[in-house]
PDB file of N, CA and C in Angstrom:
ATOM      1  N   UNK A   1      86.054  69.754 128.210  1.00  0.00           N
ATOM      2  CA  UNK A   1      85.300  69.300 127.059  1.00  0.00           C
ATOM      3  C   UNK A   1      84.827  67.874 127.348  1.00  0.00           C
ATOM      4  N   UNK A   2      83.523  67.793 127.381  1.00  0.00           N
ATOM      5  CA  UNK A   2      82.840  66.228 127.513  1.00  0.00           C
ATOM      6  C   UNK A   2      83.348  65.542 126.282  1.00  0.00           C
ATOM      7  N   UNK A   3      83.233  64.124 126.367  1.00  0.00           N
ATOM      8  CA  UNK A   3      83.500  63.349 125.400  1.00  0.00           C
ATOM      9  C   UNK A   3      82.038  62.516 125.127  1.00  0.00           C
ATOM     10  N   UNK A   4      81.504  62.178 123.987  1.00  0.00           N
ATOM     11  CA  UNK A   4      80.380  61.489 123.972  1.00  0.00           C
ATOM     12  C   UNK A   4      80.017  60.695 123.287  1.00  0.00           C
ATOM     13  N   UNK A   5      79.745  59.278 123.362  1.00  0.00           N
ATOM     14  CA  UNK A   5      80.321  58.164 122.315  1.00  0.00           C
ATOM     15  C   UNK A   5      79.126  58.574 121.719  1.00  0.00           C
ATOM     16  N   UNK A   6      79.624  57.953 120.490  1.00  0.00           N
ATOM     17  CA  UNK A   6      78.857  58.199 118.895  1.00  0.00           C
ATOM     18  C   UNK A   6      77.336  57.266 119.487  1.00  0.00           C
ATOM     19  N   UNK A   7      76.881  56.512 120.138  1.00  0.00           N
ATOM     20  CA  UNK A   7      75.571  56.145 120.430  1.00  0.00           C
ATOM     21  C   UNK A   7      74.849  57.159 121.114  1.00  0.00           C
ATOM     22  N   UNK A   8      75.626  57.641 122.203  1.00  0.00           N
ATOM     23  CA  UNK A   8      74.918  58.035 123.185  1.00  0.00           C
ATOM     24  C   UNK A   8      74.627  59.886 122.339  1.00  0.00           C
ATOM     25  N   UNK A   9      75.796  60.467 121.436  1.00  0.00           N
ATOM     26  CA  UNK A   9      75.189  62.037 120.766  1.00  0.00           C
ATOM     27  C   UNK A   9      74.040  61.763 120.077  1.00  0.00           C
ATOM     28  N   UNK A  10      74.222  60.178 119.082  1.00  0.00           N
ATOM     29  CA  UNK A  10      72.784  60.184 118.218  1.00  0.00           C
ATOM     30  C   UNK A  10      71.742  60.311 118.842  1.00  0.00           C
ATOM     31  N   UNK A  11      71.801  59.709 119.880  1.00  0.00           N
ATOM     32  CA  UNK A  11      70.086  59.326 120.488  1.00  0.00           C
ATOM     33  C   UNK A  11      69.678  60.598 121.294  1.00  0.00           C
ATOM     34  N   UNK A  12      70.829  61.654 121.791  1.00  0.00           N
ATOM     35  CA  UNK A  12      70.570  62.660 122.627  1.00  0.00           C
ATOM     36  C   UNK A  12      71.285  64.113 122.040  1.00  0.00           C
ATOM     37  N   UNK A  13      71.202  63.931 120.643  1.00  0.00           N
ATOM     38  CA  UNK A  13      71.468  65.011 120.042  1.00  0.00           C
ATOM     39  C   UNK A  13      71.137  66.625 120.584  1.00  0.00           C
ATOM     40  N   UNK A  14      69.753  66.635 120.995  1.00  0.00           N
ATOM     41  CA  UNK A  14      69.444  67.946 121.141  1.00  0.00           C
ATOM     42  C   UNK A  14      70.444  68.375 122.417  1.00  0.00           C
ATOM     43  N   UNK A  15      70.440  67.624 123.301  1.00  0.00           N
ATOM     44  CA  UNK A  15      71.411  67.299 124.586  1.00  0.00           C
ATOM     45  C   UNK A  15      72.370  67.792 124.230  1.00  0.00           C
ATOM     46  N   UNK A  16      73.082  67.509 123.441  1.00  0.00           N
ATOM     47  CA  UNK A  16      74.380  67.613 123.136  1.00  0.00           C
ATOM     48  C   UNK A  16      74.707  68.991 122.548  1.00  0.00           C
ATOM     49  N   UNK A  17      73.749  69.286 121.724  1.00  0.00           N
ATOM     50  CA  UNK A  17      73.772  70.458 121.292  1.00  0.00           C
ATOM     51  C   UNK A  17      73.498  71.686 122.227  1.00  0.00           C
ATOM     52  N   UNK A  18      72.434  71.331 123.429  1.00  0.00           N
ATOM     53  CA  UNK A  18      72.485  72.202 124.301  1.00  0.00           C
ATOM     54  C   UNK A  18      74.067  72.284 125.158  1.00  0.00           C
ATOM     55  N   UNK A  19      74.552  71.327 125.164  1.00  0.00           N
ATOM     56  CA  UNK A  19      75.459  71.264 126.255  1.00  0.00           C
ATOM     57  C   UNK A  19      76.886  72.017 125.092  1.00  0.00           C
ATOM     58  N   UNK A  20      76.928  72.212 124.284  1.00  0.00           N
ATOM     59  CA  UNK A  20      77.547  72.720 123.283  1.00  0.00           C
ATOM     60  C   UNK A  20      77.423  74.363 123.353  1.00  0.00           C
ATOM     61  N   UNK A  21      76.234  74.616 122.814  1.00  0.00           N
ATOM     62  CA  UNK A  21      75.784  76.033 123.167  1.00  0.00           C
ATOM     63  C   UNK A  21      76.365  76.668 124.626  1.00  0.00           C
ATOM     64  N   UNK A  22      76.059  75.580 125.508  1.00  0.00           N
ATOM     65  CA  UNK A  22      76.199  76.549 126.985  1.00  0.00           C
ATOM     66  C   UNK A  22      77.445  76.295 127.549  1.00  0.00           C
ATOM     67  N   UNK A  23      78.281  75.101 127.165  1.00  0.00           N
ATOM     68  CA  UNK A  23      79.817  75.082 127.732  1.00  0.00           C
ATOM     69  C   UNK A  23      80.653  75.059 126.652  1.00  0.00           C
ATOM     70  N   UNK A  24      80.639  74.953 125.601  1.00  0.00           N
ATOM     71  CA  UNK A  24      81.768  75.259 124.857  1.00  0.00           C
ATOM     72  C   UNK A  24      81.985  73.872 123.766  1.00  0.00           C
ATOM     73  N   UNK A  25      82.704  73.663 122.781  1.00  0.00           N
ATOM     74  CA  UNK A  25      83.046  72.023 122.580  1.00  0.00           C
ATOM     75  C   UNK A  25      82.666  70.917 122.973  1.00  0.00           C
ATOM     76  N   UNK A  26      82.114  70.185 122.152  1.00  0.00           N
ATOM     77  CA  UNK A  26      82.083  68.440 122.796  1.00  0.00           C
ATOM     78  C   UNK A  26      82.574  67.519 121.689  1.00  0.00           C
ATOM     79  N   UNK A  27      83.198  66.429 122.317  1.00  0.00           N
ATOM     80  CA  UNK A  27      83.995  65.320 121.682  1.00  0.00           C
ATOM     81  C   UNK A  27      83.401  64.284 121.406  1.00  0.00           C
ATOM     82  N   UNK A  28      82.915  63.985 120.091  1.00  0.00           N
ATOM     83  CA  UNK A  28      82.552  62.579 120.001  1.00  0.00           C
ATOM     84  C   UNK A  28      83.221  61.338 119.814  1.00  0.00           C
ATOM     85  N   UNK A  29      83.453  60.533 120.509  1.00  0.00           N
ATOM     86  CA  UNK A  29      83.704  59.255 119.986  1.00  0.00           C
ATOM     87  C   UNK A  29      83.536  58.745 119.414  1.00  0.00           C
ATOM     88  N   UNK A  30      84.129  57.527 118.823  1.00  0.00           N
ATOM     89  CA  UNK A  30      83.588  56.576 117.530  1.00  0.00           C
ATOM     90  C   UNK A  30      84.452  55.172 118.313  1.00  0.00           C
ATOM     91  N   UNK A  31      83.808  53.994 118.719  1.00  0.00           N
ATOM     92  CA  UNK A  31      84.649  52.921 118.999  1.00  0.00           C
ATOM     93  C   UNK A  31      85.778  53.656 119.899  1.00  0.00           C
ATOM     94  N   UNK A  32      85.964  54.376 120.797  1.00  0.00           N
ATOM     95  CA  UNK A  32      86.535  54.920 121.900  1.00  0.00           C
ATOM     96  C   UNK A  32      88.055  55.695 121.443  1.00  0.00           C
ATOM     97  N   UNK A  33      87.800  56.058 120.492  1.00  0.00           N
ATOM     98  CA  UNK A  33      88.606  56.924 119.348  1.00  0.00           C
ATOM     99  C   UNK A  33      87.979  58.311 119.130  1.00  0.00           C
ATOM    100  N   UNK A  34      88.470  59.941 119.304  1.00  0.00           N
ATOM    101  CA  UNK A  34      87.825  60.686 119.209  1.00  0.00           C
ATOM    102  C   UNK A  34      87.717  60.575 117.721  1.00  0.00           C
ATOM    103  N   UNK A  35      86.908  61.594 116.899  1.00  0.00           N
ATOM    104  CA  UNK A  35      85.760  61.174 115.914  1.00  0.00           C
ATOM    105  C   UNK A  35      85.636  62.477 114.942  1.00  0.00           C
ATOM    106  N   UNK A  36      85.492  63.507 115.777  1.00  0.00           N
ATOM    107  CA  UNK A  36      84.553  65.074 115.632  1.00  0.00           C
ATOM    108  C   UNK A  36      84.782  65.411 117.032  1.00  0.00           C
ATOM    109  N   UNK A  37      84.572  66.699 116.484  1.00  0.00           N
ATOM    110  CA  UNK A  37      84.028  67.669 117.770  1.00  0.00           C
ATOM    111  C   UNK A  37      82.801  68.702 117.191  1.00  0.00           C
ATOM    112  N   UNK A  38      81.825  68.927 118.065  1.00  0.00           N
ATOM    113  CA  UNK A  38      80.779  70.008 117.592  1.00  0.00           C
ATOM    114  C   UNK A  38      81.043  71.538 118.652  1.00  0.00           C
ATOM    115  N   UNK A  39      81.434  72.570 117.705  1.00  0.00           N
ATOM    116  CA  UNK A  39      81.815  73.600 118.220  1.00  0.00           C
ATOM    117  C   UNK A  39      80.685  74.402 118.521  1.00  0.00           C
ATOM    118  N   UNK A  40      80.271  75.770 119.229  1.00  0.00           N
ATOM    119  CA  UNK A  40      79.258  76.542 118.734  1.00  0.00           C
ATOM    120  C   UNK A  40      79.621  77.861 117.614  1.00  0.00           C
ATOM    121  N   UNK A  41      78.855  77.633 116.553  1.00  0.00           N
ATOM    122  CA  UNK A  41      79.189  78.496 115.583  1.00  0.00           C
ATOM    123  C   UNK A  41      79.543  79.831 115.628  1.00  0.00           C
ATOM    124  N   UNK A  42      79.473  80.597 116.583  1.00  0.00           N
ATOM    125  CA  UNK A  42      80.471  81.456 117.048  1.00  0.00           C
ATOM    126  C   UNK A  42      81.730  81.693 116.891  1.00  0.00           C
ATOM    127  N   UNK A  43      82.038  80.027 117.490  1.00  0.00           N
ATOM    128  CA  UNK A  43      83.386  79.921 117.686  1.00  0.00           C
ATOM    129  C   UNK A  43      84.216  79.017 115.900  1.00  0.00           C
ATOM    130  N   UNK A  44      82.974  79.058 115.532  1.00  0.00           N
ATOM    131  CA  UNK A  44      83.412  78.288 114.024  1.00  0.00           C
ATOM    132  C   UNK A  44      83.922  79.656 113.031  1.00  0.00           C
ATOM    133  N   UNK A  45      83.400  80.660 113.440  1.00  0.00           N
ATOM    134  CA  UNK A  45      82.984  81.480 112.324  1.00  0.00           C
ATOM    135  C   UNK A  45      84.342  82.636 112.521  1.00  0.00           C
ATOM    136  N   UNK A  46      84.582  82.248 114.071  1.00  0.00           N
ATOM    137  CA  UNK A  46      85.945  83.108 114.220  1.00  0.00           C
ATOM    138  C   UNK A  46      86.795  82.474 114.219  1.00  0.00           C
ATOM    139  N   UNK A  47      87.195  80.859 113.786  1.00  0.00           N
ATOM    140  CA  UNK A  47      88.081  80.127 113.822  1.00  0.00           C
ATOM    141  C   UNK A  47      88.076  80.077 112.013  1.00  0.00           C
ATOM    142  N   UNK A  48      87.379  80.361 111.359  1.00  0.00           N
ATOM    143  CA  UNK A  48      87.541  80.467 109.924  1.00  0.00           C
ATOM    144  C   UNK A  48      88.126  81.827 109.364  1.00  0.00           C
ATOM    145  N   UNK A  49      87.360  82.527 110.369  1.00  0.00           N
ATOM    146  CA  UNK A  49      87.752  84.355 109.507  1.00  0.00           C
ATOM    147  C   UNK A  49      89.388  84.563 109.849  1.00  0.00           C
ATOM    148  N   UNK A  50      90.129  84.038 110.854  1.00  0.00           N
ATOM    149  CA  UNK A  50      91.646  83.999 111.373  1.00  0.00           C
ATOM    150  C   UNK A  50      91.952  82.967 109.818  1.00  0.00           C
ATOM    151  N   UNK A  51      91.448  82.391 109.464  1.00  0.00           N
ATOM    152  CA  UNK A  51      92.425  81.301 108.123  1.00  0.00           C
ATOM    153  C   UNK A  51      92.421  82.039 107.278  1.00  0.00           C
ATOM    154  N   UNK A  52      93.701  82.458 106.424  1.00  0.00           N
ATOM    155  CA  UNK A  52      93.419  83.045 104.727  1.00  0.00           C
ATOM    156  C   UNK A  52      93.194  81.761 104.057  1.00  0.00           C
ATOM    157  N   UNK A  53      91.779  82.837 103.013  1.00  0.00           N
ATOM    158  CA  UNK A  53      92.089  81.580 101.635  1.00  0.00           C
ATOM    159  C   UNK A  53      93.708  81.009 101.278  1.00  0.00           C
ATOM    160  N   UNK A  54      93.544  80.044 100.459  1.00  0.00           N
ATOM    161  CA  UNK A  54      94.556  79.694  99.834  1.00  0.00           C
ATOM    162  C   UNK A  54      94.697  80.748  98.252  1.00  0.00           C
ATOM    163  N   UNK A  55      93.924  81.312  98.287  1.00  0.00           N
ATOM    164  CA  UNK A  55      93.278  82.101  97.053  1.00  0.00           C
ATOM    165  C   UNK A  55      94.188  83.626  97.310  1.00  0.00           C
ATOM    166  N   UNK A  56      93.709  83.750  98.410  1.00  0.00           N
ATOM    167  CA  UNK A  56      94.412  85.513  99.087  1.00  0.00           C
ATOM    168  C   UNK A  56      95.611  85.075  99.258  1.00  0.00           C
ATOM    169  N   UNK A  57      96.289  84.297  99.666  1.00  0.00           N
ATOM    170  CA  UNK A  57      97.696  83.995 100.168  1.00  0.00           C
ATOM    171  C   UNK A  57      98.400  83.988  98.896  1.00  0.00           C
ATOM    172  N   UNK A  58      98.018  83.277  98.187  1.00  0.00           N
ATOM    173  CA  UNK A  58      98.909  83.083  95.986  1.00  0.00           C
ATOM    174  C   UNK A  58      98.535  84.536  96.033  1.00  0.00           C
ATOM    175  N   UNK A  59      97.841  84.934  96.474  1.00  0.00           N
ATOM    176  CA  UNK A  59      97.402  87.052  95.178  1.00  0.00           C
ATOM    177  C   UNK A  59      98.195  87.873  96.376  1.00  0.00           C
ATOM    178  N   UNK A  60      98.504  87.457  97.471  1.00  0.00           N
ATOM    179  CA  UNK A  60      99.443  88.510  98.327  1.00  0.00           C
ATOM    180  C   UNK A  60     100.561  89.312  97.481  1.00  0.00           C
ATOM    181  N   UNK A  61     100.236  90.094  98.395  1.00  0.00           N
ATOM    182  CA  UNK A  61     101.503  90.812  97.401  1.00  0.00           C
ATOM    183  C   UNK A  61     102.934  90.859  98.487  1.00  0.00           C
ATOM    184  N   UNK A  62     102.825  91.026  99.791  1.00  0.00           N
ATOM    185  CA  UNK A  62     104.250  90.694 100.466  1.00  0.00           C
ATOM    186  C   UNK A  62     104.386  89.180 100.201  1.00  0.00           C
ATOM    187  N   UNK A  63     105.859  89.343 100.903  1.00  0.00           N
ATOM    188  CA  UNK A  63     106.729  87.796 100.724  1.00  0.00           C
ATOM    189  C   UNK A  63     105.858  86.731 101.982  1.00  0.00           C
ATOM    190  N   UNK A  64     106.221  85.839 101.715  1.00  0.00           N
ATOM    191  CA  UNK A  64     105.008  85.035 102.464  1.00  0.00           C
ATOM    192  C   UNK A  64     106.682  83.971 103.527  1.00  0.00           C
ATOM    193  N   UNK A  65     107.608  83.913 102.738  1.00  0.00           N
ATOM    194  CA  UNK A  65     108.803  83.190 103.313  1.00  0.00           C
ATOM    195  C   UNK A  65     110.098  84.105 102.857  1.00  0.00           C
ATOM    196  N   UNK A  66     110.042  84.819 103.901  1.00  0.00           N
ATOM    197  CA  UNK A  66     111.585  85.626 103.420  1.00  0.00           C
ATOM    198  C   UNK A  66     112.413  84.945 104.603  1.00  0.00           C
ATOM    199  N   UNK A  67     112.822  84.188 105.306  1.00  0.00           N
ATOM    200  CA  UNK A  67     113.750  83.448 105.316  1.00  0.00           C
ATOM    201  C   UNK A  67     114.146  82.384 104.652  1.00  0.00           C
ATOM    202  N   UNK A  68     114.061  82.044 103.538  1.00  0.00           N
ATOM    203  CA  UNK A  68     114.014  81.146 103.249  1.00  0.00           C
ATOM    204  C   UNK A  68     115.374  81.276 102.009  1.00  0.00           C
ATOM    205  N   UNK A  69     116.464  80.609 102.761  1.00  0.00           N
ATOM    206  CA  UNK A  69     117.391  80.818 101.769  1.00  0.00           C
ATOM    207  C   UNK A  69     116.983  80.328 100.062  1.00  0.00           C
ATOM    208  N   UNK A  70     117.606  81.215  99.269  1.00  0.00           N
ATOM    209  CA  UNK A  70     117.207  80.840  97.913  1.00  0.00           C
ATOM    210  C   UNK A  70     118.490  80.479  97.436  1.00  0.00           C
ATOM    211  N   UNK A  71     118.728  79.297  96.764  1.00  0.00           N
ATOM    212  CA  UNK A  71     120.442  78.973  96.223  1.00  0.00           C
ATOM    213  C   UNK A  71     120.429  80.260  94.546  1.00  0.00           C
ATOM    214  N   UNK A  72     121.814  79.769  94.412  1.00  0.00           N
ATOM    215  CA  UNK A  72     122.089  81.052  93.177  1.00  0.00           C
ATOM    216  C   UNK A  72     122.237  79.953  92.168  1.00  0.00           C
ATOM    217  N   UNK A  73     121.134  80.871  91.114  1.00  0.00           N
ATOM    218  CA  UNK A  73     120.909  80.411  89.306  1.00  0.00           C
ATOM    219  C   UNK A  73     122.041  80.135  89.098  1.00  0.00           C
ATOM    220  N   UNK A  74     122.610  78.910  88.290  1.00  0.00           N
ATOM    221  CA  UNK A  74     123.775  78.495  87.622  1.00  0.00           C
ATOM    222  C   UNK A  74     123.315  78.305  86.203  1.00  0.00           C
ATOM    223  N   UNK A  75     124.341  77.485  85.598  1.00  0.00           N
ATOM    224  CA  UNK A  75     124.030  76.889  84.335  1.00  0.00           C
ATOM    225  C   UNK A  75     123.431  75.634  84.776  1.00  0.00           C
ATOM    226  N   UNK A  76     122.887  74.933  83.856  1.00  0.00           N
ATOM    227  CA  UNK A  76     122.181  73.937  84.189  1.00  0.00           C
ATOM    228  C   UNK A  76     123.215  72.932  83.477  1.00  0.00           C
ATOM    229  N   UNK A  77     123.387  71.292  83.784  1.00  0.00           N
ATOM    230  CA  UNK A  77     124.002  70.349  83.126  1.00  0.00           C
ATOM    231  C   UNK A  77     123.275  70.191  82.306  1.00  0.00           C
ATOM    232  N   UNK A  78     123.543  69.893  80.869  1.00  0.00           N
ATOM    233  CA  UNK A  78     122.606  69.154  79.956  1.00  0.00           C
ATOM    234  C   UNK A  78     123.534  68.131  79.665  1.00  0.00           C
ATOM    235  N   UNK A  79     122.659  66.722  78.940  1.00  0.00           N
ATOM    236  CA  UNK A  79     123.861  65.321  78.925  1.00  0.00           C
ATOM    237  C   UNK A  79     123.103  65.855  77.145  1.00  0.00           C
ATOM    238  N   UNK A  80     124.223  65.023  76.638  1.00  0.00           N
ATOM    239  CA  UNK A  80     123.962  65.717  74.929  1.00  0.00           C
ATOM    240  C   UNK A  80     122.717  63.987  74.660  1.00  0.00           C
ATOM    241  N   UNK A  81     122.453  64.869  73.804  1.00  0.00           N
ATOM    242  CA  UNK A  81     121.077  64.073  73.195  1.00  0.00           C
ATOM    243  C   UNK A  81     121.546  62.461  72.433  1.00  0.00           C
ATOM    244  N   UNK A  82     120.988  61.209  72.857  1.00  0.00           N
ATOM    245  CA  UNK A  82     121.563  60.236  72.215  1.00  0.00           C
ATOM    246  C   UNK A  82     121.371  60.089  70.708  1.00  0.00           C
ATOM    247  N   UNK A  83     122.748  59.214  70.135  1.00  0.00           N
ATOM    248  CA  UNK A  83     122.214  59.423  68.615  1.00  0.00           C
ATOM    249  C   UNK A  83     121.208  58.337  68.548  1.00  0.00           C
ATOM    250  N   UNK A  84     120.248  58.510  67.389  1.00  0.00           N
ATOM    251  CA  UNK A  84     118.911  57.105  67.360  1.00  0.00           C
ATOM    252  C   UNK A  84     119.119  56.782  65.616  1.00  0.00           C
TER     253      UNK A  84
END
């Protein structure tokens, strides 16, 4: 994956975008800090359809954490109410 400082994608955008299309990912910089990356939408569209909503995951109907020990219902403490 090329890396490409934030001057040099603005001014050579189409560049970048070709070089995107035909090899895969590119990294932009910002002040020599990566920034973004521009994927080709291909690879966007199958990197989204693998995520569930957060929407489908609450309406699932299997368990989503069955390891997950659950402690056992007690009584609860209550402290008695102050007099006023």
């Amino acid at each position: 994956m090329k890396s490409w400082p934030v001057q040099e994608a603005k001014a050579r955008f189409s560049e970048l975008l070709t070089a995107c299309e035909r090899d895969g990912p590119q990294l932009v910089a910002k002040r020599g800090a990566d920034a973004a990356v521009l994927v080709p939408v291909e690879e966007w569209r199958r990197l989204n359809a693998a995520r569930p909503s957060l929407k489908s995951l609450l309406l699932a109907k299997e368990a989503r954490c069955d390891d997950l020990p659950i402690p056992p219902r007690g009584r609860a403490l209550h402290r008695a109410a102050p007099d006023l």
